[in-house]
N, C-alpha and C. Protein backbone atom coordinates (compact mmCIF):
# COMPACT_ATOMS: atom_id res chain seq x y z
N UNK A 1 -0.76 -0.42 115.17
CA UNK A 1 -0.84 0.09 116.52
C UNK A 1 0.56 0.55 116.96
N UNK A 2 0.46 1.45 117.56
CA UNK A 2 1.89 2.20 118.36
C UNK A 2 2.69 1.75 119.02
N UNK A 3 3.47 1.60 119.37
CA UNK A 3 4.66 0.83 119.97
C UNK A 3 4.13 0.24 121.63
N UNK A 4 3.90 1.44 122.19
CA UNK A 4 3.34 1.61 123.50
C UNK A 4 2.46 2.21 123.66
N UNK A 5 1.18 1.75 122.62
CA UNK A 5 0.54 2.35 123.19
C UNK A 5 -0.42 2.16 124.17
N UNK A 6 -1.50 3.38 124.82
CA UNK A 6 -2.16 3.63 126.22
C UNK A 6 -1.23 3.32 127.59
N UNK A 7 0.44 3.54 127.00
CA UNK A 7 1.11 3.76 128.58
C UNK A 7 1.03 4.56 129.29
N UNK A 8 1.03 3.84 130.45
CA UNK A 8 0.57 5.25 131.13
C UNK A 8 1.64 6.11 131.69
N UNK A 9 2.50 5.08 131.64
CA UNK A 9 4.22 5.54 132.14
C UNK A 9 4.66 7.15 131.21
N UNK A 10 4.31 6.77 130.08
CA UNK A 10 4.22 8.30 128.70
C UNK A 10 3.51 9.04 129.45
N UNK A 11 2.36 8.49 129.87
CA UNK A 11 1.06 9.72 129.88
C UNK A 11 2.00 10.48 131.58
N UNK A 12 2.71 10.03 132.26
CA UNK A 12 2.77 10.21 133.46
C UNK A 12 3.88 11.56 133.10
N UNK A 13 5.01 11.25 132.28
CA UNK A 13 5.95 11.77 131.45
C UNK A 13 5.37 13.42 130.97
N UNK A 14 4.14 13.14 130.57
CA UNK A 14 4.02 14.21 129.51
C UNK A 14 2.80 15.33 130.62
N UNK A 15 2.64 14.44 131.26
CA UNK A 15 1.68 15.42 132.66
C UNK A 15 2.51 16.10 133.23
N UNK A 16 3.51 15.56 133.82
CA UNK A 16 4.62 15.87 134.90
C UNK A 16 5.09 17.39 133.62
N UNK A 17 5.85 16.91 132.85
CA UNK A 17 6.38 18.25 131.97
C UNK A 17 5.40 19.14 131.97
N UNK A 18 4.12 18.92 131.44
CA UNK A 18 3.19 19.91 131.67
C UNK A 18 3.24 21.32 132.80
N UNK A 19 2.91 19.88 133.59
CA UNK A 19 2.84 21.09 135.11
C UNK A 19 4.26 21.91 135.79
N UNK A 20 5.43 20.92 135.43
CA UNK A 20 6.77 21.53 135.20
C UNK A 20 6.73 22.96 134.65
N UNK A 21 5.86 23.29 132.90
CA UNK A 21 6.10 24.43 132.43
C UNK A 21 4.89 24.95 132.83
N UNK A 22 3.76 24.96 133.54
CA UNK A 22 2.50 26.02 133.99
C UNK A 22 2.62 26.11 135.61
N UNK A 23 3.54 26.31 136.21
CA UNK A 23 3.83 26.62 137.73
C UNK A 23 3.19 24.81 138.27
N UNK A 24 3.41 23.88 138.03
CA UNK A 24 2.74 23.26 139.13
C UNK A 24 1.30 22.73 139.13
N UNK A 25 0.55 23.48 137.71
CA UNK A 25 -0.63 22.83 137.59
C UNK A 25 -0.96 21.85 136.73
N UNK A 26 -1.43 20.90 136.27
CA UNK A 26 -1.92 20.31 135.22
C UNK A 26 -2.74 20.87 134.35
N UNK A 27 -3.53 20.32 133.29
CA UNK A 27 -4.04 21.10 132.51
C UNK A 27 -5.28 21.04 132.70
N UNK A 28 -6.29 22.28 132.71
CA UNK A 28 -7.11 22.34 133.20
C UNK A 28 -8.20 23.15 131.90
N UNK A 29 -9.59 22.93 131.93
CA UNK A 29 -10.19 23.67 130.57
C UNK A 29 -12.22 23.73 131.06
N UNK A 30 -12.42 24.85 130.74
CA UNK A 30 -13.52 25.05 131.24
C UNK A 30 -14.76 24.25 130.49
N UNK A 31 -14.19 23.56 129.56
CA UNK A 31 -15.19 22.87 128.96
C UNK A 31 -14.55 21.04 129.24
N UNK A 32 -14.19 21.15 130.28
CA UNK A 32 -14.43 19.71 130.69
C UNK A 32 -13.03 18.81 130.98
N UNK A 33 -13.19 17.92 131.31
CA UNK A 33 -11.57 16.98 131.31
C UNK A 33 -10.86 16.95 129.88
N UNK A 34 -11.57 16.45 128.87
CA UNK A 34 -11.37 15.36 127.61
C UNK A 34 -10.63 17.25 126.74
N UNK A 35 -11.42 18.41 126.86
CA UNK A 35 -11.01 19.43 126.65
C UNK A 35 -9.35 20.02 127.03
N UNK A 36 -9.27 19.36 128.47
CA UNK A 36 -7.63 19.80 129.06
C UNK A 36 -6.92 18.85 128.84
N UNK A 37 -7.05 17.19 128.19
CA UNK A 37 -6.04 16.60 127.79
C UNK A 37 -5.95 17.12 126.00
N UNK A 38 -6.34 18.33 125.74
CA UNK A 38 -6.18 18.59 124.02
C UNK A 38 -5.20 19.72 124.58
N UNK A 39 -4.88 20.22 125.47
CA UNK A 39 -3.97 21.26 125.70
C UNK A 39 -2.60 20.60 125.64
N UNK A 40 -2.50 19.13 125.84
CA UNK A 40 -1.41 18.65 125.73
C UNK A 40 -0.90 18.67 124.32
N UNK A 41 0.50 17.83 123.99
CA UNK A 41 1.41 17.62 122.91
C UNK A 41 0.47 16.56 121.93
N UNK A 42 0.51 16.25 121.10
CA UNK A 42 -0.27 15.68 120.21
C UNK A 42 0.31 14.11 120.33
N UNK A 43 1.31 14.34 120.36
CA UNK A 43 2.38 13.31 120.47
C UNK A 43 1.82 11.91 121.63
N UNK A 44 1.18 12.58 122.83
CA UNK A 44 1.12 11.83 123.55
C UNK A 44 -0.24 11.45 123.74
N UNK A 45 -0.91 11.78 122.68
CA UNK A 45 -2.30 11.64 122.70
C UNK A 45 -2.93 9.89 123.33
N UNK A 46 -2.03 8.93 122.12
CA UNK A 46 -2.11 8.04 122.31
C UNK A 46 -1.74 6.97 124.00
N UNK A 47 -1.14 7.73 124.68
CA UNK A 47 -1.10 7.47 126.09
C UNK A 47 -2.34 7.90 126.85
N UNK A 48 -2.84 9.17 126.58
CA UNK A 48 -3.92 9.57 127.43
C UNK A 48 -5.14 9.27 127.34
N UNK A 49 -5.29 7.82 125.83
CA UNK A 49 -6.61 7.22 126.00
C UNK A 49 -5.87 5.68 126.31
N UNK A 50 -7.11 4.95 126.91
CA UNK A 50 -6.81 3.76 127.34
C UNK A 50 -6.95 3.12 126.58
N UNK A 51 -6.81 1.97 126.44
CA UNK A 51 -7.08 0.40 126.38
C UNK A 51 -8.37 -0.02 125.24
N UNK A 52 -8.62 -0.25 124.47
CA UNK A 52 -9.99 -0.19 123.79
C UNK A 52 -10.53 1.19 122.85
N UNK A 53 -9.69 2.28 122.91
CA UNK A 53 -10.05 3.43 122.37
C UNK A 53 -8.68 4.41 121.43
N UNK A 54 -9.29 4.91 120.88
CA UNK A 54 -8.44 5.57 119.63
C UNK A 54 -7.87 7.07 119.79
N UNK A 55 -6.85 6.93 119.41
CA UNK A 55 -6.66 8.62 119.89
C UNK A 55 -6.61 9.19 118.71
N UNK A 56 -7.55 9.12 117.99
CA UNK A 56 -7.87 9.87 116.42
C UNK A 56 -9.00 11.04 117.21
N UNK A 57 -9.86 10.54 117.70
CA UNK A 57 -10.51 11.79 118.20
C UNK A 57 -10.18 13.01 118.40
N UNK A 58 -9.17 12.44 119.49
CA UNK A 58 -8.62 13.27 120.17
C UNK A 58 -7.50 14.49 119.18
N UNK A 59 -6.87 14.10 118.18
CA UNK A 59 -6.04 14.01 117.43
C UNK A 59 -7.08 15.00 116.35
N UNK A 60 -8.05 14.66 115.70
CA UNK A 60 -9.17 15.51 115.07
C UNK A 60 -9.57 16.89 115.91
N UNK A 61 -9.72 16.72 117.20
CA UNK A 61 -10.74 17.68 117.72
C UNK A 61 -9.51 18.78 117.98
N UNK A 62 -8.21 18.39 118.40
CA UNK A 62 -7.17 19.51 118.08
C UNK A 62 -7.24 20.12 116.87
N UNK A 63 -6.49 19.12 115.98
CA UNK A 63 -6.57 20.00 114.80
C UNK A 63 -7.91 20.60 114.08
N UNK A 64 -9.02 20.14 114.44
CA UNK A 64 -10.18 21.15 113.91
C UNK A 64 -10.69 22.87 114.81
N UNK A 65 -9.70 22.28 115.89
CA UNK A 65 -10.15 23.36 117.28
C UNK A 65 -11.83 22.98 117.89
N UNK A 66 -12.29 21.48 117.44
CA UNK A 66 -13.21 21.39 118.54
C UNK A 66 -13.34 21.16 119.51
N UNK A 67 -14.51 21.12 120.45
CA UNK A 67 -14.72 20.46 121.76
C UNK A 67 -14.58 18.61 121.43
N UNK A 68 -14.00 18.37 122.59
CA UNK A 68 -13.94 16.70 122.59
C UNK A 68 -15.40 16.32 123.57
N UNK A 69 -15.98 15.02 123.60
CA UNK A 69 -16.70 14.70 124.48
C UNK A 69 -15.72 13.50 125.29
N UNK A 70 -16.03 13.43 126.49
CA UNK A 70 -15.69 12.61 127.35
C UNK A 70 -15.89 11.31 126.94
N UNK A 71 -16.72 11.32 126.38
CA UNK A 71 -17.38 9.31 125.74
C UNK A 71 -16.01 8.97 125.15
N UNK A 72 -15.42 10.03 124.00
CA UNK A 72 -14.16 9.69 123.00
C UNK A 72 -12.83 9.18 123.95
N UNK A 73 -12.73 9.84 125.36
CA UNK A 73 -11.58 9.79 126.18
C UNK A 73 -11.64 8.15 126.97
N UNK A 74 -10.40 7.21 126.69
CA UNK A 74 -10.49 6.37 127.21
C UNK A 74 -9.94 5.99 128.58
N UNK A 75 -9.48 7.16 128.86
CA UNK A 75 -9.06 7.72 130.11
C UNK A 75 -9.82 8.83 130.75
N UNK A 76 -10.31 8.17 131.95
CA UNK A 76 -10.64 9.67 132.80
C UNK A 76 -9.59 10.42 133.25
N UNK A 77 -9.46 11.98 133.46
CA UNK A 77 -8.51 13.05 133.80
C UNK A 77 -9.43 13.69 134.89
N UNK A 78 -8.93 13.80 135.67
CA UNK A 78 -9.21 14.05 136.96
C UNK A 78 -8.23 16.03 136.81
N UNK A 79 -9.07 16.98 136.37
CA UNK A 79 -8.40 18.50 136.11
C UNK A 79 -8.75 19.17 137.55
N UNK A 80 -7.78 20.33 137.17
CA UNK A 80 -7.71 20.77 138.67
C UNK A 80 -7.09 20.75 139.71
N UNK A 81 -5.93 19.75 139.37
CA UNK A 81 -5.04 19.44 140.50
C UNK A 81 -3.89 20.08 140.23
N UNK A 82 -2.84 20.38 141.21
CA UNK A 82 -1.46 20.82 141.14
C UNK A 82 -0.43 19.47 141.81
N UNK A 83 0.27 19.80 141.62
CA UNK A 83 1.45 19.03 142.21
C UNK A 83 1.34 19.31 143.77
N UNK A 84 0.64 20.05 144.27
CA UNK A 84 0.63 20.01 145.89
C UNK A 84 -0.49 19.45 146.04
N UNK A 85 -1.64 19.09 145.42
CA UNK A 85 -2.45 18.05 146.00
C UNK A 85 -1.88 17.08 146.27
N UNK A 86 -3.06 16.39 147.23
CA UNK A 86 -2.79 15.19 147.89
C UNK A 86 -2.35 14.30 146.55
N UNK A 87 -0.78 13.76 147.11
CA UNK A 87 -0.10 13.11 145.92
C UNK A 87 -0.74 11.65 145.90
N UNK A 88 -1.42 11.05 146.70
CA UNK A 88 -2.81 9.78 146.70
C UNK A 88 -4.19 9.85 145.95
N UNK A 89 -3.75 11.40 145.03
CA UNK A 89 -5.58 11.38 144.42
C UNK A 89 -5.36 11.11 143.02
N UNK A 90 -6.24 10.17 142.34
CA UNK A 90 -6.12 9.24 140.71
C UNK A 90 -6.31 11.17 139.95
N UNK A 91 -5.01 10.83 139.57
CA UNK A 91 -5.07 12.23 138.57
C UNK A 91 -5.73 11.49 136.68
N UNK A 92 -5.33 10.37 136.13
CA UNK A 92 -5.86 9.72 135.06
C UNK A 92 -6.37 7.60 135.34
N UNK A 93 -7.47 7.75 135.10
CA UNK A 93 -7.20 6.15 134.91
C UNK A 93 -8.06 5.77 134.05
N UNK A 94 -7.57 4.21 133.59
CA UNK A 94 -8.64 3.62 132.46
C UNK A 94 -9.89 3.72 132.97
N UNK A 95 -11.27 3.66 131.83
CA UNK A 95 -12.17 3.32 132.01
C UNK A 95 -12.39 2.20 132.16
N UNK A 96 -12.18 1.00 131.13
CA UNK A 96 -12.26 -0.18 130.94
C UNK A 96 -11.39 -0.86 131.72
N UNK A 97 -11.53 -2.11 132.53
CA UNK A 97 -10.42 -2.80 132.52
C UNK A 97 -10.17 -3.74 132.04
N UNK A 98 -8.51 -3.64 132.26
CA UNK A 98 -8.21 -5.03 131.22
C UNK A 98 -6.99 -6.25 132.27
N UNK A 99 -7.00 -6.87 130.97
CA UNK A 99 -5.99 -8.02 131.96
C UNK A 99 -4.31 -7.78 132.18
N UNK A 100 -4.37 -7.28 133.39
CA UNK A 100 -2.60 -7.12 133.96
C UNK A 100 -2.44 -5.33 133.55
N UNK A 101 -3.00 -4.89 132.91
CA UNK A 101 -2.74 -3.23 132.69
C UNK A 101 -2.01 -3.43 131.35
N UNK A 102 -1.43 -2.02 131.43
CA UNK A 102 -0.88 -1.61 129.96
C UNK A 102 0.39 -2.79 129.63
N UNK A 103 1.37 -2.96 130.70
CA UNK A 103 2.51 -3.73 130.78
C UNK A 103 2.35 -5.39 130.42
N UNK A 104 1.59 -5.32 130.17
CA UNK A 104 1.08 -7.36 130.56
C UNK A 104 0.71 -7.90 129.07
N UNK A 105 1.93 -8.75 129.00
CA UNK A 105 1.64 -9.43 127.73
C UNK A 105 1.15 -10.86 127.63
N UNK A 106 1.28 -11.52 126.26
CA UNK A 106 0.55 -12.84 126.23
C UNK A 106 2.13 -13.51 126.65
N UNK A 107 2.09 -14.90 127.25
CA UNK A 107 0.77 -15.59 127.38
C UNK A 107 -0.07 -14.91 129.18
N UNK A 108 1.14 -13.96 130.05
CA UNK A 108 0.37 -13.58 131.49
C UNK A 108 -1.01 -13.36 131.06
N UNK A 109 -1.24 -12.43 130.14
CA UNK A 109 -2.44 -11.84 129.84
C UNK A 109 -3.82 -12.54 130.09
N UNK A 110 -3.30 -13.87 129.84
CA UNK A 110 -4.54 -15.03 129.30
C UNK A 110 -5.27 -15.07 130.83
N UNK A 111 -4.28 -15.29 132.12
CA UNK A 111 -4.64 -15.89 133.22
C UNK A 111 -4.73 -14.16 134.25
N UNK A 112 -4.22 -13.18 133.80
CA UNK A 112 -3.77 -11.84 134.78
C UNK A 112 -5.56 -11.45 134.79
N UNK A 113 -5.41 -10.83 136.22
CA UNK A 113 -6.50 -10.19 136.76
C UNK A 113 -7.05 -8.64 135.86
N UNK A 114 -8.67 -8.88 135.91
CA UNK A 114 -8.69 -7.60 135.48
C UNK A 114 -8.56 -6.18 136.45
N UNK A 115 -8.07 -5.50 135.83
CA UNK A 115 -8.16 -4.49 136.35
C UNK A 115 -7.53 -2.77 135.29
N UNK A 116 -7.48 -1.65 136.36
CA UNK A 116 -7.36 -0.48 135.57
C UNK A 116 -6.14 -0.28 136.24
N UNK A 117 -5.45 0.51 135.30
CA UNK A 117 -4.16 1.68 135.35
C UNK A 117 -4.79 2.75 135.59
N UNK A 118 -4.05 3.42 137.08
CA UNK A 118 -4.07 4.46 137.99
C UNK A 118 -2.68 4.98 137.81
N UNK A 119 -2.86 6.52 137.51
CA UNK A 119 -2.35 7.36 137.63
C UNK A 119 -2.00 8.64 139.02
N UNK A 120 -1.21 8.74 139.86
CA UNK A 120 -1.66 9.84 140.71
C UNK A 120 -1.19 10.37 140.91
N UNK A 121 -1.81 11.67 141.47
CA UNK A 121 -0.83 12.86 141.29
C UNK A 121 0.55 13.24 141.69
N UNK A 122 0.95 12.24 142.62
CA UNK A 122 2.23 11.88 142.95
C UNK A 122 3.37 11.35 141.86
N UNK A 123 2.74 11.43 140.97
CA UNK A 123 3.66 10.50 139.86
C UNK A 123 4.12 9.30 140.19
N UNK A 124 3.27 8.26 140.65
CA UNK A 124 3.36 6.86 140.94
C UNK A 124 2.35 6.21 140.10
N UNK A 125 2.40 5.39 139.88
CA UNK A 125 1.40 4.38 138.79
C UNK A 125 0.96 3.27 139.30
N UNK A 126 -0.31 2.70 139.70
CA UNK A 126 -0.53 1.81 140.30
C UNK A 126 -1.82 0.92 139.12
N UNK A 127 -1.54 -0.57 139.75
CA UNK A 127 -2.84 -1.31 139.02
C UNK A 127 -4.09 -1.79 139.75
N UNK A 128 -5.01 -1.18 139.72
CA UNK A 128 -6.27 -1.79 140.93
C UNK A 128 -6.92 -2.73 139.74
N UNK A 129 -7.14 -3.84 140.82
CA UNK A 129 -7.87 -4.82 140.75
C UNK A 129 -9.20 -4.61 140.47
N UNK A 130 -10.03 -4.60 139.56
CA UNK A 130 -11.65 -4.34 139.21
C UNK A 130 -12.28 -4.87 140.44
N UNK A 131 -12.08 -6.30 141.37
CA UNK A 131 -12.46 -6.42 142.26
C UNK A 131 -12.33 -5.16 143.60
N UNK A 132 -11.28 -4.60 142.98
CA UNK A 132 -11.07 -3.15 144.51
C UNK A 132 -11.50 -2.14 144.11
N UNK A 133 -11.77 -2.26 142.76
CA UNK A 133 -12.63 -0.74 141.96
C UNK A 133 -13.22 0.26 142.82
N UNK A 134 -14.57 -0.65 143.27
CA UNK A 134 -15.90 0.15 143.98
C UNK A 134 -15.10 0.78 145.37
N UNK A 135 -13.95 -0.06 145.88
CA UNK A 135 -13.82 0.49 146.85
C UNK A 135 -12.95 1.65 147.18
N UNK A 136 -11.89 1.45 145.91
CA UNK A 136 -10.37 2.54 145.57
C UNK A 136 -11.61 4.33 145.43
N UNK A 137 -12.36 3.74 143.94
CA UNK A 137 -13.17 4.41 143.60
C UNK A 137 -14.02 5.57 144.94
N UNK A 138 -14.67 4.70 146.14
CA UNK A 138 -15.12 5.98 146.96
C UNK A 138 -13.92 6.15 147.65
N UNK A 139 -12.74 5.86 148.26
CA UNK A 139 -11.63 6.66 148.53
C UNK A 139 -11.35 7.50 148.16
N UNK A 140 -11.25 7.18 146.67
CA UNK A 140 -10.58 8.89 145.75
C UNK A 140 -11.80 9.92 145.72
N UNK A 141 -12.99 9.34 145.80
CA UNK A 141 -14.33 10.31 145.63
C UNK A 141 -13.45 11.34 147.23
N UNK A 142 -13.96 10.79 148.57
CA UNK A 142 -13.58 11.53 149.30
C UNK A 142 -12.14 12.44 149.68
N UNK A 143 -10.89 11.77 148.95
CA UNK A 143 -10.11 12.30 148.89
C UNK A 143 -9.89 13.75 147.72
N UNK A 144 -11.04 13.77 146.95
CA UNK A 144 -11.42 15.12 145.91
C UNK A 144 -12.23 15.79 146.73
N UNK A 145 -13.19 15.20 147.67
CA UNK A 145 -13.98 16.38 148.82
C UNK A 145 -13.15 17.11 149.37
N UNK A 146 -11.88 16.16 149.99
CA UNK A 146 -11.51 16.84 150.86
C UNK A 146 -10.24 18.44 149.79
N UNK A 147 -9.87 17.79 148.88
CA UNK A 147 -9.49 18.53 148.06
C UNK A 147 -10.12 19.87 147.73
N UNK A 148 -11.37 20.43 147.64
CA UNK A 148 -12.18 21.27 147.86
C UNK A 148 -12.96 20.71 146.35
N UNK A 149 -13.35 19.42 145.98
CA UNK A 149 -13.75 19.24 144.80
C UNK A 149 -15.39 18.68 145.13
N UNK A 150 -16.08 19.36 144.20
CA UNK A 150 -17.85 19.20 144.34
C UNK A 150 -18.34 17.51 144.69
N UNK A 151 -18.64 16.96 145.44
CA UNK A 151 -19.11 15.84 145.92
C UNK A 151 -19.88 14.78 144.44
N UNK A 152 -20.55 15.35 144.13
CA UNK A 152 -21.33 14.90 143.01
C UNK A 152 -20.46 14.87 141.61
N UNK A 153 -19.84 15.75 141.30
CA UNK A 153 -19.02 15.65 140.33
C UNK A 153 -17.39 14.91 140.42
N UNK A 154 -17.05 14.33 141.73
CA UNK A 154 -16.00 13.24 141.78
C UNK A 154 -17.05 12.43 141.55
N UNK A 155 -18.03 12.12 142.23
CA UNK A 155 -19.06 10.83 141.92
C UNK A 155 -19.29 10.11 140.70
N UNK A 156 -19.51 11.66 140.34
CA UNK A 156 -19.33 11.21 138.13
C UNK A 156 -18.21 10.79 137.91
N UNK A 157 -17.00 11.42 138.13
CA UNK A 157 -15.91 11.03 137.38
C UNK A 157 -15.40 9.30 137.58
N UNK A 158 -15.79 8.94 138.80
CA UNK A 158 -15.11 7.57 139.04
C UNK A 158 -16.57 6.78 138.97
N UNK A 159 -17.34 7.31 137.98
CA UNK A 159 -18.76 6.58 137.99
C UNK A 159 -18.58 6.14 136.25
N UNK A 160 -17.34 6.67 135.79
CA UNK A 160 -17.78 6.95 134.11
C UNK A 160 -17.76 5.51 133.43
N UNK A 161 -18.09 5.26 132.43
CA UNK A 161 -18.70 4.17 132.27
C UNK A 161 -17.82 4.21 130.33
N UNK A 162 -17.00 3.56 130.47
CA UNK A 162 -17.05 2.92 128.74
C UNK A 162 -17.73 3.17 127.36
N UNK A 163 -17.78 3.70 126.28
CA UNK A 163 -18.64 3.56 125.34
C UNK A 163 -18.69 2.36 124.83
């Protein structure tokens, strides 16, 4: 296993440069989220899946030039945003959660709360508590409405569920 890997601190690194070299936007792809994190560096693949998941997929479906499915991504990507969105909206976070986030080792690990690594578009990194999930979760839903983003399809995204 990788040094660091599923940090999100990297993944935050390699977004930010992104949108640095495309005016301000992140990466965005008409065939889906899991599609616009393959526009990235290969390098950082392993940051942009979470906790429980492999970034061989991801890593294959570049080099073959296929479509990725979302199931493979252990991170949701929230596409579509620029650096002038609301810098409070989850631009990546785990699916799964785990104990203490990416940073949290043994023995904290044993007794640390579960929860997910949040990413946002502000370039701040936060850890929600699985207990604050349901509730972080419809915040950011309405904070993508108000963004001009389809009601039903934030619904999905902070609805996604683990393979």
């Amino acid at each position: 296993m990788e040094a660091h890997a599923h940090c999100i601190l990297f993944a935050e690194l390699q977004l930010d440069q992104y949108a640095s070299e495309h005016e301000g936007r992140f990466p965005s792809h008409p065939n889906g989220y899991s599609n616009a994190l393959l526009l990235m560096d290969e390098e950082c693949f392993q940051d942009l899946t979470g906790p429980g998941y492999d970034a061989a997929p991801l890593r294959d479906a570049k080099r073959m030039g296929k479509k990725l499915a979302e199931e493979d991504c252990g991170r949701v990507y929230i596409q579509g945003l620029t650096r002038k969105s609301n810098p409070e909206i989850a631009l990546l976070f785990d699916k799964l959660p785990t104990p203490g986030g990416d940073h949290c080792h043994l023995p904290v690990r044993l007794w640390a709360s579960l929860g997910r690594e949040v990413l946002l578009v502000g370039m701040r990194h936060i850890f929600v508590r699985e207990s604050e999930w349901p509730e972080f979760a419809k915040k950011q839903v309405e904070l993508l409405v108000q963004e001009g983003f389809d009601r039903q399809e934030a619904e999905r995204l902070f609805a996604s569920r683990a393979k």
